[in-house]
N, C-alpha and C. Protein backbone atom coordinates (compact mmCIF):
# COMPACT_ATOMS: atom_id res chain seq x y z
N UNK A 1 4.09 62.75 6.81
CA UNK A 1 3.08 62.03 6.09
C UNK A 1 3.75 60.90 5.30
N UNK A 2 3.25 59.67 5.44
CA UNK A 2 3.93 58.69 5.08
C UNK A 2 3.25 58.35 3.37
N UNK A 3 3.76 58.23 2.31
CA UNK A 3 3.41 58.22 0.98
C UNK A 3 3.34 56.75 0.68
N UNK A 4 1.71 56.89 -0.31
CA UNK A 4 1.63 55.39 -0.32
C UNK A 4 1.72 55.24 -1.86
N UNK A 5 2.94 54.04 -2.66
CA UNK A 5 3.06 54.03 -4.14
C UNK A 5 1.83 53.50 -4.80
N UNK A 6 1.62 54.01 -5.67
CA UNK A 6 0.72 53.58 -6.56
C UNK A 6 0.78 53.17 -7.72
N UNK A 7 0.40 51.99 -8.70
CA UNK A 7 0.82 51.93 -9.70
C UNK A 7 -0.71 51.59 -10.52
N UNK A 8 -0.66 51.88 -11.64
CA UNK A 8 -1.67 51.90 -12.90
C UNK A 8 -2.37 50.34 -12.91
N UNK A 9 -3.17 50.05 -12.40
CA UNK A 9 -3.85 48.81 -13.08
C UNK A 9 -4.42 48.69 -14.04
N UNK A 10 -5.26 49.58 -14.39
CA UNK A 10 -5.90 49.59 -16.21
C UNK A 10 -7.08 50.85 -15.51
N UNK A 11 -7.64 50.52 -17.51
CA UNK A 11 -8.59 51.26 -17.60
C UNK A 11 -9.67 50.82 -17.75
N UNK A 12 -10.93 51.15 -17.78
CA UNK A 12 -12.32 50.47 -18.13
C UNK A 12 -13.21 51.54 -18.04
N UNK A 13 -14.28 51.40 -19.22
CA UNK A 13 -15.16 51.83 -19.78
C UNK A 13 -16.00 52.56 -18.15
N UNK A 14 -16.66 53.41 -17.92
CA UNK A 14 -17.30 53.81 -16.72
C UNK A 14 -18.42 53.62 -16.66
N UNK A 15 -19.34 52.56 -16.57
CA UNK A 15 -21.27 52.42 -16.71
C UNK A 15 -22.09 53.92 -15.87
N UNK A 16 -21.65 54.69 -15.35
CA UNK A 16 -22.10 55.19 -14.17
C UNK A 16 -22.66 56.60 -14.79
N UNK A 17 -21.04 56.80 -15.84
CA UNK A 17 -20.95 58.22 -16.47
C UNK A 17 -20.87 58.17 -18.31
N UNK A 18 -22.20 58.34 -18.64
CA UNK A 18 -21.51 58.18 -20.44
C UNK A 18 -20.16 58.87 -20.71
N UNK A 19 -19.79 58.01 -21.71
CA UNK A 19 -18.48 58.35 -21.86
C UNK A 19 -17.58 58.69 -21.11
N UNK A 20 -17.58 58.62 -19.96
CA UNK A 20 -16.06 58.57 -19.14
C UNK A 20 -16.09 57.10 -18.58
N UNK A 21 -14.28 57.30 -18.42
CA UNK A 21 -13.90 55.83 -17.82
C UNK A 21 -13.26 55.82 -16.49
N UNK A 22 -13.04 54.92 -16.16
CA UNK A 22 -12.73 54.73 -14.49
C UNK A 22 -10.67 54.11 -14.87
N UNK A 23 -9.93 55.25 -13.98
CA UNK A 23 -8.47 54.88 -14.16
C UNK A 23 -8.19 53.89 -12.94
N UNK A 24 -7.98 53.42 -12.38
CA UNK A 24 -8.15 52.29 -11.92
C UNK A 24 -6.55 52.16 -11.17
N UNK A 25 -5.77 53.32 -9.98
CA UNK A 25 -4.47 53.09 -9.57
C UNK A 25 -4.72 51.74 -8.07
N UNK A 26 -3.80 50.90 -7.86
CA UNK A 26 -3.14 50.37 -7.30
C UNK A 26 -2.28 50.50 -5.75
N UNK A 27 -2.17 50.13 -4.93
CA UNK A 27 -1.47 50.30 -3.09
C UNK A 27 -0.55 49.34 -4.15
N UNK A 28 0.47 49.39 -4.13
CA UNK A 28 1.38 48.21 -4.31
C UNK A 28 1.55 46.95 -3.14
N UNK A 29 1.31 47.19 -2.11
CA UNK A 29 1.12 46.60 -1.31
C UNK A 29 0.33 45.93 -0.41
N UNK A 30 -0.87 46.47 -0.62
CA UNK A 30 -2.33 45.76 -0.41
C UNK A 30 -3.15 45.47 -1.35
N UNK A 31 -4.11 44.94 -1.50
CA UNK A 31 -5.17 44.77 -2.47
C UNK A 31 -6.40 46.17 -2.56
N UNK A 32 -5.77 47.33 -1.71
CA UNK A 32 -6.71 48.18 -1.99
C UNK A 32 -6.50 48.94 -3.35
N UNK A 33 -7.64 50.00 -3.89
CA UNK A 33 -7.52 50.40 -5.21
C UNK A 33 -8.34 51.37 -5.08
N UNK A 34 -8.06 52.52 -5.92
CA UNK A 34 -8.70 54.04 -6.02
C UNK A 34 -8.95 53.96 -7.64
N UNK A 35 -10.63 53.75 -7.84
CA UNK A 35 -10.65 54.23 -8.92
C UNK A 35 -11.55 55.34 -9.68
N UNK A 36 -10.45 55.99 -10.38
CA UNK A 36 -10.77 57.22 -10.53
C UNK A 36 -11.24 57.71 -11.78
N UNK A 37 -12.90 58.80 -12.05
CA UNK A 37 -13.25 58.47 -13.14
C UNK A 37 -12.65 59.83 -13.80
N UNK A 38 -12.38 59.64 -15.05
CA UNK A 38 -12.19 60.43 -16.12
C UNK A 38 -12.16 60.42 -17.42
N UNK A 39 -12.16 61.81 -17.94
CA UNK A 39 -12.68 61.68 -19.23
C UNK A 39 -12.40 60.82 -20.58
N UNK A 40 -13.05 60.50 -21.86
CA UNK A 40 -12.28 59.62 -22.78
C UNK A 40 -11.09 60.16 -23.36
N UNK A 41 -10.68 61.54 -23.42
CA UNK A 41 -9.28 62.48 -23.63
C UNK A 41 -8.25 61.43 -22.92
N UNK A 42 -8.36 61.67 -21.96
CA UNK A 42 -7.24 61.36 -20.76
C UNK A 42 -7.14 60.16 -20.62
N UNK A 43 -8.51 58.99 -21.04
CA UNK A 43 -7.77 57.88 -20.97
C UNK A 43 -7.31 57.20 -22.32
N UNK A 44 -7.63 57.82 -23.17
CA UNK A 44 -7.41 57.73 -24.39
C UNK A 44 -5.08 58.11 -24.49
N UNK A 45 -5.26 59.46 -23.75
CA UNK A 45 -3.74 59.56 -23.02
C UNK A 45 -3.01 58.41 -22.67
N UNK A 46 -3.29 58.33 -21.82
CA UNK A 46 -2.98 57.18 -20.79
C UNK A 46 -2.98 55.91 -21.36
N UNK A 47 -3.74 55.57 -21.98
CA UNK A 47 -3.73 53.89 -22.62
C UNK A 47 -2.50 54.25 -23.82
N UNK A 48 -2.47 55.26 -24.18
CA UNK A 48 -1.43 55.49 -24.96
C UNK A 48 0.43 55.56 -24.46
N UNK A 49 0.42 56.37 -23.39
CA UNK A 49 0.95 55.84 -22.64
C UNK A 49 1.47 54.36 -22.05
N UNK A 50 0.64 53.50 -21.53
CA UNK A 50 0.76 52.64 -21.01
C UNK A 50 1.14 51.44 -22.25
N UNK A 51 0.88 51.88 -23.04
CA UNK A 51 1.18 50.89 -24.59
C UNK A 51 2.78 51.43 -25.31
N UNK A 52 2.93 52.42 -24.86
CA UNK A 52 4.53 53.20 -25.60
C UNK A 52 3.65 53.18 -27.24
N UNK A 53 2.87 53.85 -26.88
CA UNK A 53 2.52 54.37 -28.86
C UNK A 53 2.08 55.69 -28.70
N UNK A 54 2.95 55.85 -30.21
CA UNK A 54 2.99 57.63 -30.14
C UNK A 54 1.20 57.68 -31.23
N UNK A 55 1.04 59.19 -31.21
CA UNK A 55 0.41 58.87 -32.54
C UNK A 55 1.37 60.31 -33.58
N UNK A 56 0.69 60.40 -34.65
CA UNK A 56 1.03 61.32 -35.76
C UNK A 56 1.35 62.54 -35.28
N UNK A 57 0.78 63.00 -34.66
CA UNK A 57 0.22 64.41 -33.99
C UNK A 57 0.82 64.03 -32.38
N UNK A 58 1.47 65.19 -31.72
CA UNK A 58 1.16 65.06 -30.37
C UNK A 58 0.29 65.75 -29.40
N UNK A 59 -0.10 64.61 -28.47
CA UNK A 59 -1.11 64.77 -27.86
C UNK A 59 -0.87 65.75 -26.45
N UNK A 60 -1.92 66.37 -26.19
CA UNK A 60 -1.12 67.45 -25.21
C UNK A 60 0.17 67.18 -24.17
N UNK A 61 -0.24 66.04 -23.76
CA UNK A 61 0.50 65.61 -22.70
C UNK A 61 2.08 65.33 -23.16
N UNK A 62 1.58 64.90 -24.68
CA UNK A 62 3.18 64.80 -25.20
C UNK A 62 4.15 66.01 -25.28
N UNK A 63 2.98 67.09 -25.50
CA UNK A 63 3.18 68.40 -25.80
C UNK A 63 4.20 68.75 -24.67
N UNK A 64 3.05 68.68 -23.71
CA UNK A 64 3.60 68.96 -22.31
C UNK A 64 5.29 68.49 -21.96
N UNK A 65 5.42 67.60 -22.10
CA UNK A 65 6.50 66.58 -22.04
C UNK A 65 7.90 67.14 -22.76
N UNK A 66 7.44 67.32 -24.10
CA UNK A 66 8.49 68.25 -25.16
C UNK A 66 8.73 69.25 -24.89
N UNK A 67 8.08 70.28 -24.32
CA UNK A 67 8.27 71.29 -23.45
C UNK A 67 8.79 71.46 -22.52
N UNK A 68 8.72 70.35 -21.40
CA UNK A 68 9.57 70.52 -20.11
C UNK A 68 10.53 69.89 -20.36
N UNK A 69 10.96 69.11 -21.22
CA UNK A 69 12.41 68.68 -21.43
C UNK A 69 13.43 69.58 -22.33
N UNK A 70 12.69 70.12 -23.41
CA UNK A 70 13.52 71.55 -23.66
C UNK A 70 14.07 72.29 -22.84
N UNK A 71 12.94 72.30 -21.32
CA UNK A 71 13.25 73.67 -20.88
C UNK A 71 13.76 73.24 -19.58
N UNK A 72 14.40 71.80 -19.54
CA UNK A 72 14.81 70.90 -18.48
C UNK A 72 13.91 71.11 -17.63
N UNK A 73 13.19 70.90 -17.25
CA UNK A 73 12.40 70.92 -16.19
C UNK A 73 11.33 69.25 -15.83
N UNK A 74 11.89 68.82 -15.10
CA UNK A 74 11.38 66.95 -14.61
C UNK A 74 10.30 67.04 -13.79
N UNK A 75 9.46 66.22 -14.00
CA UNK A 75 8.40 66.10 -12.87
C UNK A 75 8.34 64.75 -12.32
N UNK A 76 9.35 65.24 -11.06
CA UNK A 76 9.58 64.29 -9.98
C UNK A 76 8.64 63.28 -9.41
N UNK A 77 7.41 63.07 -9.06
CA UNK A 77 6.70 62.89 -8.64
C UNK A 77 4.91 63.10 -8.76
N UNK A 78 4.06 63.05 -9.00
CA UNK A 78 2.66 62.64 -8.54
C UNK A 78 2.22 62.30 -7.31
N UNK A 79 1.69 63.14 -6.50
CA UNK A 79 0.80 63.41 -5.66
C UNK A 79 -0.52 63.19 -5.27
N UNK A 80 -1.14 62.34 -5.07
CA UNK A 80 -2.64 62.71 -5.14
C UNK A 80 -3.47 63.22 -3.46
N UNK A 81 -3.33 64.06 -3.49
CA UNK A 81 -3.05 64.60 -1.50
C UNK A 81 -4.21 64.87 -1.10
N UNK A 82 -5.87 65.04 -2.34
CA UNK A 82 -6.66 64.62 -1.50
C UNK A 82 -7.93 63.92 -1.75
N UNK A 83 -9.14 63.79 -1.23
CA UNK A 83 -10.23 63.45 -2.31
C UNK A 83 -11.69 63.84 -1.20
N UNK A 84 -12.24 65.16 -2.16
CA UNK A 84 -13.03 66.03 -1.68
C UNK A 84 -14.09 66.06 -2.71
N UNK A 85 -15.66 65.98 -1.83
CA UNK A 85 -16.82 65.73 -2.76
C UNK A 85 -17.09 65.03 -3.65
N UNK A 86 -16.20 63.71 -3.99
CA UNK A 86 -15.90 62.99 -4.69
C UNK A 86 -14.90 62.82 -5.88
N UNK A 87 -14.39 64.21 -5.79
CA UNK A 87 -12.81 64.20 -6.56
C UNK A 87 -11.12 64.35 -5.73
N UNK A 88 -10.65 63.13 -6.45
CA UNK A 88 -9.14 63.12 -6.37
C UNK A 88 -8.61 64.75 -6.71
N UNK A 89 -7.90 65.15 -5.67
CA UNK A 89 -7.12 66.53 -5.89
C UNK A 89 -5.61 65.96 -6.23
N UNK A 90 -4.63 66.41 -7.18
CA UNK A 90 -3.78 65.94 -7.31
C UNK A 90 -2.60 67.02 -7.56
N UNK A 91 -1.17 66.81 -7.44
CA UNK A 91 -0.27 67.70 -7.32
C UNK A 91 0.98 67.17 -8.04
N UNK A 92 1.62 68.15 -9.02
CA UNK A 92 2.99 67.88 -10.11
C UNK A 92 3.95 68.36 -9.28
N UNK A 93 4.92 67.74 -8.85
CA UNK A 93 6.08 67.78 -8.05
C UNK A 93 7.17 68.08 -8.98
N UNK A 94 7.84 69.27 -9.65
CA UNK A 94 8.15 69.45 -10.86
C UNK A 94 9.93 69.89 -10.14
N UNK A 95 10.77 69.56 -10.57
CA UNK A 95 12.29 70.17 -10.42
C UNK A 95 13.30 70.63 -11.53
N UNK A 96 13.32 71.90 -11.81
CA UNK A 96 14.30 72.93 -12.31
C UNK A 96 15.30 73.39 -11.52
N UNK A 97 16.63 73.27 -12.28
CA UNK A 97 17.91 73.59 -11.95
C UNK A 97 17.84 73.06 -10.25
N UNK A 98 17.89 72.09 -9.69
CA UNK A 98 17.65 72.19 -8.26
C UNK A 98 16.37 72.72 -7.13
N UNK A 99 15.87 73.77 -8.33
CA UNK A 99 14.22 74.38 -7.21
C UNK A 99 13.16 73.13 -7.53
N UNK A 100 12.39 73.41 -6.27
CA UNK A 100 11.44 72.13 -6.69
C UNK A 100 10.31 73.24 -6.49
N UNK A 101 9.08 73.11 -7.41
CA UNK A 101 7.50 74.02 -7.25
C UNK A 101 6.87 72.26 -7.82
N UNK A 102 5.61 73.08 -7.03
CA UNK A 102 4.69 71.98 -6.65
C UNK A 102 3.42 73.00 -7.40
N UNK A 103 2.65 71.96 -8.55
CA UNK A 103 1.66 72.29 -8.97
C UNK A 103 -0.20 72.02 -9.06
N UNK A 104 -0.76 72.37 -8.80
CA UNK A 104 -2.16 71.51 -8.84
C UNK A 104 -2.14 71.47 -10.47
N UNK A 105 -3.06 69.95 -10.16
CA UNK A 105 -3.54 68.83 -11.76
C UNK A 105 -4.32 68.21 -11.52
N UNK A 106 -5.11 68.07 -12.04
CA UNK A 106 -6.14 67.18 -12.41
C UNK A 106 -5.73 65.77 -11.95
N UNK A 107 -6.19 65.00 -11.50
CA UNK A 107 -5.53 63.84 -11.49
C UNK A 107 -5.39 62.81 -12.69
N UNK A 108 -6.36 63.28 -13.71
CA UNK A 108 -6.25 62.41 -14.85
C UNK A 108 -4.69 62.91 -15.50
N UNK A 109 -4.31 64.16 -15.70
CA UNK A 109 -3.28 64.48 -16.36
C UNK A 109 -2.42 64.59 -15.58
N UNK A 110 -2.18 64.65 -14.13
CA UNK A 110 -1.37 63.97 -13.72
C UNK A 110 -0.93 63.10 -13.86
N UNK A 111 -1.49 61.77 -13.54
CA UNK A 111 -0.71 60.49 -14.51
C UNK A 111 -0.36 59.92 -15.70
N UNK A 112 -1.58 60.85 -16.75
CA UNK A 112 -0.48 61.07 -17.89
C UNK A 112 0.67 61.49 -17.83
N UNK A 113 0.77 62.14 -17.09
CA UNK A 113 1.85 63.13 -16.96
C UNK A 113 3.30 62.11 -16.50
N UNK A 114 2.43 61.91 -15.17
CA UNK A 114 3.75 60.56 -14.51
C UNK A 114 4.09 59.45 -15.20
N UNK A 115 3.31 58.51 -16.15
CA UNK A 115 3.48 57.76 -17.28
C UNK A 115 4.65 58.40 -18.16
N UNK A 116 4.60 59.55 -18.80
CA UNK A 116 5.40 59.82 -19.73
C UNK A 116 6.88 59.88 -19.50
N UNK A 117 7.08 60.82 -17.77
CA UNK A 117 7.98 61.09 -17.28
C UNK A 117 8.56 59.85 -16.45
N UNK A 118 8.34 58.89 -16.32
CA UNK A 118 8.64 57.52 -15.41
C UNK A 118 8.79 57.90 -14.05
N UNK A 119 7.85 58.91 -13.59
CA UNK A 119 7.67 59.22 -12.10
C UNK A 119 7.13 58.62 -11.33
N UNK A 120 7.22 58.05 -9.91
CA UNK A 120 6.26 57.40 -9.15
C UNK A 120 4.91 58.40 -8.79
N UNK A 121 3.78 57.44 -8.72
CA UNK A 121 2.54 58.44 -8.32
C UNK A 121 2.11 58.04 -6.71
N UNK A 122 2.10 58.82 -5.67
CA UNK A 122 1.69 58.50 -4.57
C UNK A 122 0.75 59.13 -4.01
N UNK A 123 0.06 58.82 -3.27
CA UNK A 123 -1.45 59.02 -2.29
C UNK A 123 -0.77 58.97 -1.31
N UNK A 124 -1.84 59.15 -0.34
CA UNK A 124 -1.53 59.01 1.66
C UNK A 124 -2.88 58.58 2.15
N UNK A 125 -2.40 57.79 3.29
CA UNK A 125 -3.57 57.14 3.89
C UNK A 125 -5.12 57.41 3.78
N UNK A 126 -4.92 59.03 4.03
CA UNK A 126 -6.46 59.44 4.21
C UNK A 126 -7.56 59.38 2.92
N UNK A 127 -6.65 59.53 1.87
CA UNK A 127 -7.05 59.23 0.68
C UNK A 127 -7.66 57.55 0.51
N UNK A 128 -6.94 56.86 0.88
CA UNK A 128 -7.05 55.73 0.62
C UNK A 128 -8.06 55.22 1.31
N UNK A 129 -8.16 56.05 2.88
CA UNK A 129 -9.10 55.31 4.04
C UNK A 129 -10.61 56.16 3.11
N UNK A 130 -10.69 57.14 2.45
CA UNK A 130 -11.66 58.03 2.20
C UNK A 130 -12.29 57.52 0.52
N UNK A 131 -11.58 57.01 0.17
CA UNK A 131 -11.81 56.64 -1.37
C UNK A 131 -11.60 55.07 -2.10
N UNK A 132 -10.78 54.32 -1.09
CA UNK A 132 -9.95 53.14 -1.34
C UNK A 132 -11.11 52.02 -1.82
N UNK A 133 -10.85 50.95 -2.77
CA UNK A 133 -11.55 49.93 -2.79
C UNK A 133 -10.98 48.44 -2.88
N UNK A 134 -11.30 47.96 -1.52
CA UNK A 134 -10.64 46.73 -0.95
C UNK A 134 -11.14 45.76 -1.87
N UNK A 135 -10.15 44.94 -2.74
CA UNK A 135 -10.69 43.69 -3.46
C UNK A 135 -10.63 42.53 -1.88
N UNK A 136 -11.42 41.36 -2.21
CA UNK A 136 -11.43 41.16 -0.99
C UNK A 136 -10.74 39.50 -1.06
N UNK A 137 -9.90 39.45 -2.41
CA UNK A 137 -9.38 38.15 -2.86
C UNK A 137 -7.70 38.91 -2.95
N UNK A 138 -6.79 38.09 -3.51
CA UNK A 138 -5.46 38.49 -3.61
C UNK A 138 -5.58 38.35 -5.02
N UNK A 139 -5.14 40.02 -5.45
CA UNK A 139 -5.33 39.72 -6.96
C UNK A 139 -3.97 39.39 -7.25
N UNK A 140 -3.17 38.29 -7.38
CA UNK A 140 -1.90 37.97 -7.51
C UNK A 140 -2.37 36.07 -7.76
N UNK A 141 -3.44 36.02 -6.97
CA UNK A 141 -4.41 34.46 -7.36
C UNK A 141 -4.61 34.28 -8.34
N UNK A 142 -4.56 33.52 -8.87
CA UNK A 142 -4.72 32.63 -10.73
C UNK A 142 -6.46 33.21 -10.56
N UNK A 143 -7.09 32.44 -9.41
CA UNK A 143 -8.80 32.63 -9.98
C UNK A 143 -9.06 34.09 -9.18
N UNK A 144 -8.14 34.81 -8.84
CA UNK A 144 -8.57 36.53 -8.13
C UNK A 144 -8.58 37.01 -9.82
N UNK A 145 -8.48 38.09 -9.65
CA UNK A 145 -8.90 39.26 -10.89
C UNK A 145 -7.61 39.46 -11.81
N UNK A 146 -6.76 39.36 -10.99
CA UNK A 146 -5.38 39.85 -11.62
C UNK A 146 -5.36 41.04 -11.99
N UNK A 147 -5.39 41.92 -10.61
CA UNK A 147 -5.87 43.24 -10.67
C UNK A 147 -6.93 43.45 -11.37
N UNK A 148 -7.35 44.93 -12.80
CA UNK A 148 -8.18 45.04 -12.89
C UNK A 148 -7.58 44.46 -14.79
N UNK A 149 -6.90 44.02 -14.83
CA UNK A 149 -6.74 44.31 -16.36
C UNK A 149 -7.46 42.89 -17.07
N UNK A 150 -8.42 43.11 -17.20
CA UNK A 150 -9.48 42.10 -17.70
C UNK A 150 -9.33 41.65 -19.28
N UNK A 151 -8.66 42.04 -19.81
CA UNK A 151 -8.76 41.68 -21.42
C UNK A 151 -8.31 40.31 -21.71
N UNK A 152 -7.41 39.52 -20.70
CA UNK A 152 -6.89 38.03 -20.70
C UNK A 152 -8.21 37.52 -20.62
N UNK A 153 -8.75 38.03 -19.79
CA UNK A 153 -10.17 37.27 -19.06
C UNK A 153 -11.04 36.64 -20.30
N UNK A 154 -11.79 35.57 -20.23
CA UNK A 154 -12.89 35.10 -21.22
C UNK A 154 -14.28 35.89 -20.80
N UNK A 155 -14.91 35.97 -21.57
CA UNK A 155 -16.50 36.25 -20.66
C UNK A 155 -17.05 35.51 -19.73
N UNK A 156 -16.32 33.92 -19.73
CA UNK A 156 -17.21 32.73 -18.55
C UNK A 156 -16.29 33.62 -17.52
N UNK A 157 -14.86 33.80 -17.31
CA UNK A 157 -14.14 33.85 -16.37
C UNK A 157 -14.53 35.50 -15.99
N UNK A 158 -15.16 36.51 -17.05
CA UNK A 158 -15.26 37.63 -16.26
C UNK A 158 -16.65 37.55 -15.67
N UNK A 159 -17.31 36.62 -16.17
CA UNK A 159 -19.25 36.51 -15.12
C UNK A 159 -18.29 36.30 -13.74
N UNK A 160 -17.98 35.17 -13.64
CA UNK A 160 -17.93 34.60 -12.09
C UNK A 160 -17.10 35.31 -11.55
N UNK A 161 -16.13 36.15 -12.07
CA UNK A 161 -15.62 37.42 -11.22
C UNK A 161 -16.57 38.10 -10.96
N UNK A 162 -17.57 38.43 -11.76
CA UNK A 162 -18.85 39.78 -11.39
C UNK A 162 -19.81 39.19 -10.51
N UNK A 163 -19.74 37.99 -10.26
CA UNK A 163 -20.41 37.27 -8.91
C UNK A 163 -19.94 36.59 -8.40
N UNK A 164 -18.81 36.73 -8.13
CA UNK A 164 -18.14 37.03 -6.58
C UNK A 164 -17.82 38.14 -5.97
N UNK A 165 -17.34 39.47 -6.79
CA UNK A 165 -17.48 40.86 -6.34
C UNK A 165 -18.87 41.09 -6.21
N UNK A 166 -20.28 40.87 -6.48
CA UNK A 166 -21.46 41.35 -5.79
C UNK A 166 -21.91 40.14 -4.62
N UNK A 167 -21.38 39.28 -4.85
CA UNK A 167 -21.41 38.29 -3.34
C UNK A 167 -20.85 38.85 -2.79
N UNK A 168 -19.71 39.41 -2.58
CA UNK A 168 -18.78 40.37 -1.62
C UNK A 168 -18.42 41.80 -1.32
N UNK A 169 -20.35 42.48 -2.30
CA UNK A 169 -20.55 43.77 -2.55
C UNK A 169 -19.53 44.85 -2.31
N UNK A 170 -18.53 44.63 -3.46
CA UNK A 170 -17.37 44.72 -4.36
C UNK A 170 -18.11 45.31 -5.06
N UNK A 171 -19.26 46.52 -5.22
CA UNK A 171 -19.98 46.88 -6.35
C UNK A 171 -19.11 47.57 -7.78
N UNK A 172 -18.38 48.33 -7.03
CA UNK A 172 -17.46 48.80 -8.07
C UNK A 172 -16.54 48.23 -9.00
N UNK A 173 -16.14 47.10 -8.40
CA UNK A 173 -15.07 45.81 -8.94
C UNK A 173 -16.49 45.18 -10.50
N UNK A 174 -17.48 45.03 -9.55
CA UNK A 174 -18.65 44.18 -10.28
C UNK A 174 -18.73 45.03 -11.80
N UNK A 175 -19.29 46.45 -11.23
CA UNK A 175 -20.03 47.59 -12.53
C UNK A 175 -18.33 47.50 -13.60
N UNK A 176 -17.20 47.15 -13.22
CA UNK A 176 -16.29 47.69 -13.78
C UNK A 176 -16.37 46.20 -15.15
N UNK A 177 -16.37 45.19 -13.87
CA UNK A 177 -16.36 43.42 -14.91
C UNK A 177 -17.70 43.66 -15.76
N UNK A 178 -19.05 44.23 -15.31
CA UNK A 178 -19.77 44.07 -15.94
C UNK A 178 -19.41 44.51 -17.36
N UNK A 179 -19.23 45.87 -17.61
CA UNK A 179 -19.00 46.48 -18.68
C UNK A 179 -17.75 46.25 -19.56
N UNK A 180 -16.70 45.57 -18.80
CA UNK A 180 -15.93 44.64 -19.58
C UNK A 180 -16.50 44.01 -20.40
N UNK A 181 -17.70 42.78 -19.52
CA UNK A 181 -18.43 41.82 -20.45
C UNK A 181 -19.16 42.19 -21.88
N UNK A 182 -19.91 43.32 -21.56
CA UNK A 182 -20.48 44.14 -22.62
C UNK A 182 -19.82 44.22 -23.69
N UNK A 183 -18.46 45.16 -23.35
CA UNK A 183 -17.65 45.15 -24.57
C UNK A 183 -17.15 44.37 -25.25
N UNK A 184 -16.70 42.95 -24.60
CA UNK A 184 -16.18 41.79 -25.05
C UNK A 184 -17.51 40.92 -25.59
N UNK A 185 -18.65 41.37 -25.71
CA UNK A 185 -19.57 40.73 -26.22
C UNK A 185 -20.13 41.39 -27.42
N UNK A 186 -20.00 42.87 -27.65
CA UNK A 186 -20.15 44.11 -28.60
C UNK A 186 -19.25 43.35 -29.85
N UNK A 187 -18.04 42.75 -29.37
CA UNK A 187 -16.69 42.80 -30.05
C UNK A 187 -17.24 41.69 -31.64
């Protein structure tokens, strides 16, 4: 099975599900994208993560983290091996003294997880062919999206992204800019 890397594009608010948000991973190599919804815990994690800020208190995942490094134990890798009824199944590739065990996770705390530990997170095709969402511009383009991380964006520049993803029924790309706009208009 050939493993496909994935990396974090952002987070955004979820219109679909109160209060949960959509994690939003990356093909490093195509413009496709899996995004995956979960709770405000986990992305609340994760943006924490992705910023290097601790807070006062640690947060489970940190927990988690302080724990397996006491007890040496690395988690090699992130998995996400499948996506059934509409959830990402995901797997902790963990190595002690040389043994490697393989764990089921959530996929949200999985990549908390891989964030903390500087692990790569990978999928496989079928995932991608079963769940994937093709932007249909190169987000690496000045006027493409620049992936999903919208906060550079103005509100003129995130409309005409949200109509060109429903010109190119990109619905998910669209509901994600929409609710960007919202918030950047709340602000």
């Amino acid at each position: 099975m050939n493993k496909i890397v994935l990396e974090v594009i952002g987070l955004t608010i979820s219109h679909p599900q109160n209060g949960a948000y959509a994690l939003v991973l990356g093909d490093k190599n195509t413009n496709l994208k899996l995004p995956v919804i979960i709770g405000s815990v986990e992305a609340q994690s994760i943006a924490m993560a992705l910023e290097n800020q601790r807070c006062r208190r640690p947060l489970t995942h940190d927990l988690f983290k302080a724990f397996a490094d006491n007890y040496r134990i690395n988690v090699k890798e992130v998995m996400i091996s499948c996506f059934i009824n509409g959830v990402f199944h995901s797997q902790l590739v963990c190595e002690k003294d040389g043994e490697t065990t393989v764990f089921d996770a959530r996929t949200s705390d999985a990549v908390a997880l891989a964030l903390r530990f500087g692990c790569p997170i990978y999928t496989n095709q079928q995932v991608m062919d079963e769940a994937g969402v093709m932007l249909n511009y190169d987000v690496n383009d000045e006027e493409g999206s620049q992936g999903c991380d919208f906060k550079e964006r103005s509100i003129e520049e995130l409309k005409e992204m949200m109509e060109r993803a429903v010109e190119e029924e990109d619905y998910e790309l669209a509901s994600m800019l929409r609710d960007e706009i919202k918030m950047k208009e709340n602000q």
